[in-house]
Protein backbone atom coordinates (compact mmCIF):
# COMPACT_ATOMS: atom_id res chain seq x y z
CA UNK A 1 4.66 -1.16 56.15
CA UNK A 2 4.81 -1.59 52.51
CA UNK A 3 4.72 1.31 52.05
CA UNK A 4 7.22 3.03 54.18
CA UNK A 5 9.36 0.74 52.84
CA UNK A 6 9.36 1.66 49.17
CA UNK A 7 9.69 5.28 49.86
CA UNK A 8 12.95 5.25 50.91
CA UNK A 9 14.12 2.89 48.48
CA UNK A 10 12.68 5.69 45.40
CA UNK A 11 14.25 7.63 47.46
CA UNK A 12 17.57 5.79 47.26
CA UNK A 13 17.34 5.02 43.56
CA UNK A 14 15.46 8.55 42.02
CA UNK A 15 16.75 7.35 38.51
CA UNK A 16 15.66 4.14 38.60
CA UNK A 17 12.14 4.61 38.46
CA UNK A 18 12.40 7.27 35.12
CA UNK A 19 14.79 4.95 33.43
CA UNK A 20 12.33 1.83 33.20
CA UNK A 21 9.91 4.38 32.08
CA UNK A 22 12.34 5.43 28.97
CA UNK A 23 13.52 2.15 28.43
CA UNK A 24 14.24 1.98 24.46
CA UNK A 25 13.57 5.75 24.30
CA UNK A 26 16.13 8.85 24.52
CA UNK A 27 14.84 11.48 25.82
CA UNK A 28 16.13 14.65 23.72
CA UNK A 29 16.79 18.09 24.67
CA UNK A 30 16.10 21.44 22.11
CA UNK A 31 17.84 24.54 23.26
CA UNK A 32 16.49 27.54 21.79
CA UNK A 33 17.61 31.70 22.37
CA UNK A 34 17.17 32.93 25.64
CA UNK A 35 17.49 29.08 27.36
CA UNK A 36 14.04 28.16 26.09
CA UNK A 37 13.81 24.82 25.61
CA UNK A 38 11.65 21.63 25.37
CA UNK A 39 12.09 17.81 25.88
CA UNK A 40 10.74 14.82 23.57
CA UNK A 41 11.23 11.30 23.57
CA UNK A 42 12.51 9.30 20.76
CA UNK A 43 12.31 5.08 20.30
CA UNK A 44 16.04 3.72 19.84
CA UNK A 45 14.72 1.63 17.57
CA UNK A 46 15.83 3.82 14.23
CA UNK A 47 12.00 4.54 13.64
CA UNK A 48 11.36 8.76 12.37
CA UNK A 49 9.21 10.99 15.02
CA UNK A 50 7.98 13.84 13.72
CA UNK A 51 8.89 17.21 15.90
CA UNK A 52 5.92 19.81 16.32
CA UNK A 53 7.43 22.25 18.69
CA UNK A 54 8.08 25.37 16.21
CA UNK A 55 10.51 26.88 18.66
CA UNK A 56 14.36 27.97 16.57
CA UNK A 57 17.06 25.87 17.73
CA UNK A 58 20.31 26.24 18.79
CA UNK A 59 21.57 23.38 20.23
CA UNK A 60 20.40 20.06 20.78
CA UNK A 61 21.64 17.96 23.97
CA UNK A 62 21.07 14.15 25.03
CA UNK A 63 22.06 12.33 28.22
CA UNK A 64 21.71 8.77 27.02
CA UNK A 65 24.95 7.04 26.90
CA UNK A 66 25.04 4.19 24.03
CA UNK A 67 22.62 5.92 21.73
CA UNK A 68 23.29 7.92 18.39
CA UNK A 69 20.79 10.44 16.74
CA UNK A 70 19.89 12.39 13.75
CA UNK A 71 17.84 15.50 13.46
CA UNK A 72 16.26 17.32 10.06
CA UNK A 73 15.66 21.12 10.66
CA UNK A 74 12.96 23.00 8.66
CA UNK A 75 15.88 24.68 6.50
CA UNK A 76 17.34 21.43 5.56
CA UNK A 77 20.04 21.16 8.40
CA UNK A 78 20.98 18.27 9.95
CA UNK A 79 22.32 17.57 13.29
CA UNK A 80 23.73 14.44 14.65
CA UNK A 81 24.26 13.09 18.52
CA UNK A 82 25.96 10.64 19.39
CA UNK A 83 25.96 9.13 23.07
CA UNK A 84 26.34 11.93 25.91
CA UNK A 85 26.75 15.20 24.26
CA UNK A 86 25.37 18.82 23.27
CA UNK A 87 25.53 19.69 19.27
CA UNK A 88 25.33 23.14 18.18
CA UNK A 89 22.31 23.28 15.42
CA UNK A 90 23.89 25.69 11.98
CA UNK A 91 22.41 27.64 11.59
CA UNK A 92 19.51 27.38 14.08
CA UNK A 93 16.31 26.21 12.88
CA UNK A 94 12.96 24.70 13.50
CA UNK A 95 13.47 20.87 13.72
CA UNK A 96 11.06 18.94 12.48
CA UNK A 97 11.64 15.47 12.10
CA UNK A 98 14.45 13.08 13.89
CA UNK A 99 15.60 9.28 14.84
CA UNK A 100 17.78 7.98 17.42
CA UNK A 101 18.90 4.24 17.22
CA UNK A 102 21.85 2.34 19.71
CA UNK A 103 25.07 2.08 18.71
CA UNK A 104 27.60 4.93 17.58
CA UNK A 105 26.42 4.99 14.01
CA UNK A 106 23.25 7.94 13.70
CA UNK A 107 20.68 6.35 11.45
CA UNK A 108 19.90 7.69 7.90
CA UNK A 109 16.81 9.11 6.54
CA UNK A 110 14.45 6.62 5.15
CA UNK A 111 13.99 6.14 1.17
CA UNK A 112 11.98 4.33 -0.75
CA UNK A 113 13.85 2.33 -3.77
CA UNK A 114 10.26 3.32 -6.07
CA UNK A 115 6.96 4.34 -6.07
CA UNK A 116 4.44 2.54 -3.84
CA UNK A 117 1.96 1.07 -6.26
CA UNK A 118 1.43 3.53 -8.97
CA UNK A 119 1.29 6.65 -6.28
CA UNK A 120 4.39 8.99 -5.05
CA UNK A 121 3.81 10.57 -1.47
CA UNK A 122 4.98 14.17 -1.75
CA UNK A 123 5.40 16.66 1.82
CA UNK A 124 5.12 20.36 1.45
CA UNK A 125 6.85 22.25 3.98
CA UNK A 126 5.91 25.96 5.39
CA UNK A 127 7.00 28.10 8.05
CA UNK A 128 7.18 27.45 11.68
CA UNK A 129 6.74 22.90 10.82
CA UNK A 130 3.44 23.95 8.98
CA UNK A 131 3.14 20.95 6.38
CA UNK A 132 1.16 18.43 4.56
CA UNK A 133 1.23 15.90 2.37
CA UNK A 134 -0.10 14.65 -0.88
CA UNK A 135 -0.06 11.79 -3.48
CA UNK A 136 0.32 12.05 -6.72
CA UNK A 137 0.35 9.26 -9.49
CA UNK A 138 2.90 8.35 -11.60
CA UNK A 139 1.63 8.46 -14.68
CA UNK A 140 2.79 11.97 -15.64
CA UNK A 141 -1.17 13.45 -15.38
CA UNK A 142 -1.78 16.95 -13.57
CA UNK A 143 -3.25 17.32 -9.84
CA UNK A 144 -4.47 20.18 -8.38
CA UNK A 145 -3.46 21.08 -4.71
CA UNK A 146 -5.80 22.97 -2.92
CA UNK A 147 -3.70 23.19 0.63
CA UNK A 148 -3.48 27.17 0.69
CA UNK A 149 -0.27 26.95 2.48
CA UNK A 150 2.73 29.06 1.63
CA UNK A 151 5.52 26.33 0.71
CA UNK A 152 8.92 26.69 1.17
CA UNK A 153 10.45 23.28 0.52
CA UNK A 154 8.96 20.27 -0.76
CA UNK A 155 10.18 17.02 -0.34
CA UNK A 156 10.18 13.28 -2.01
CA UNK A 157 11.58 10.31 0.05
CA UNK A 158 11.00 8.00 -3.56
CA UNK A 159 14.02 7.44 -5.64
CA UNK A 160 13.24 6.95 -9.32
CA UNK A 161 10.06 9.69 -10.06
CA UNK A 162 10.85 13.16 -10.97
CA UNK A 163 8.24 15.70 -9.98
CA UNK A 164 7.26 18.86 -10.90
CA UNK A 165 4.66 21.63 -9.16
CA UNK A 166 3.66 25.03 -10.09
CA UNK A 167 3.12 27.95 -7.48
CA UNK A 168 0.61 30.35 -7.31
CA UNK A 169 3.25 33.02 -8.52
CA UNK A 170 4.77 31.34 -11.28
CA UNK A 171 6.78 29.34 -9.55
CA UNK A 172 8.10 25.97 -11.07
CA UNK A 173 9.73 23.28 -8.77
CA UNK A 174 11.37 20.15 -9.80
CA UNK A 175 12.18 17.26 -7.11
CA UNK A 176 14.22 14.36 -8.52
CA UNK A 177 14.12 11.13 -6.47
CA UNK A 178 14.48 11.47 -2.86
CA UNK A 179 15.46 15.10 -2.28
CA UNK A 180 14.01 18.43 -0.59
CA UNK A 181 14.08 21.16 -2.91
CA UNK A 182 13.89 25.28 -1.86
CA UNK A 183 10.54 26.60 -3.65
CA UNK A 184 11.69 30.23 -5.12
CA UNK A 185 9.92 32.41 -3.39
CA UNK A 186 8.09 30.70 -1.02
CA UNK A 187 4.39 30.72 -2.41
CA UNK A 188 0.93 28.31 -2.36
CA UNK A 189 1.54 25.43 -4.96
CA UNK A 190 -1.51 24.80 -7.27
CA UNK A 191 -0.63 22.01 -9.25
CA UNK A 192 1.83 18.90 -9.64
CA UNK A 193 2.82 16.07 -11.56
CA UNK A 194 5.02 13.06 -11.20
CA UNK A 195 6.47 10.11 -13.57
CA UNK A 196 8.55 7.99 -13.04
CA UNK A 197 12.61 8.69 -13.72
């Protein structure tokens, strides 16, 4: 009897039962060519998800009323949605990291006043959202990187430490406090070095 009786009311109510699943989440939609698409959930709570889906986008669409969003593509683009709405992604490109908080104001990335201890964090960025990430001291000594990965951007989130890393091709890459910088042409890095600004 219990049962027949909460059929019909899920029946009744076919939202309710999804929305106190994503309560405090937004659940984001990535339009790619050809309609291809995929759907990821996001806390509301400002907090950064990372994105793994390497699929090219286009356009990025929400359905939560109340919320605003920001997105960080692979080639440095950045998207925002606000409440109910479909943005067009320019130019299109693998997203790879974004944050959704309430309110009409779309949260900013995070970044750190200084160093943490005496240590930078540094993320190298390929093709497709291939990426990794290092630490490097302060101090102004050399470290070797032995990812094999070919980088295209590398990026701080530190204010006051300018870096500097050398590709396998010659390559030389400065990143001054919190920034992405394009590496020239994309290559393997081999070495690094940080101190503060």
């Amino acid at each position: 009897m219990k049962l027949a009786l909460a059929t019909p009311l899920i029946a009744l109510f076919p939202g309710a039962l999804s929305l106190a699943i994503r309560q405090n989440t937004a659940q984001i939609t990535f339009i790619g060519a050809a309609d291809a698409q995929f759907t990821q959930d996001f806390p509301t709570d400002g907090s950064i998800v990372q994105i793994t889906n390497p699929l090219s986008i286009s356009h990025i669409a929400s359905t939560v009323p109340g919320i605003a969003c920001t997105f960080t593509g692979v080639d440095h683009g950045t998207t925002t949605v606000t409440g109910v709405q479909t943005v067009d992604v320019g130019p299109p490109q693998t997203q790879v990291h974004g944050s959704c908080q309430a309110g009409e104001t779309p949260p900013s990335p995070p970044v750190q006043p200084g160093p943490v201890g005496d240590e930078v964090m540094i993320t190298f960025m390929g093709a497709a959202n291939a990426q990794f990430t290092q630490s490097f001291p302060v101090d102004g000594a050399s470290v070797q990187i032995n990812n094999p990965l070919s980088i295209s951007h590398i990026m701080s989130s530190t204010n006051g430490v300018a870096c500097t890393f050398n590709g396998v091709d010659n390559s030389v890459t400065t990143v001054s406090g919190a920034q992405t910088v394009d590496v020239g042409p994309p290559q393997t890095q081999v070495s690094g070095s940080c101190a503060s600004a």
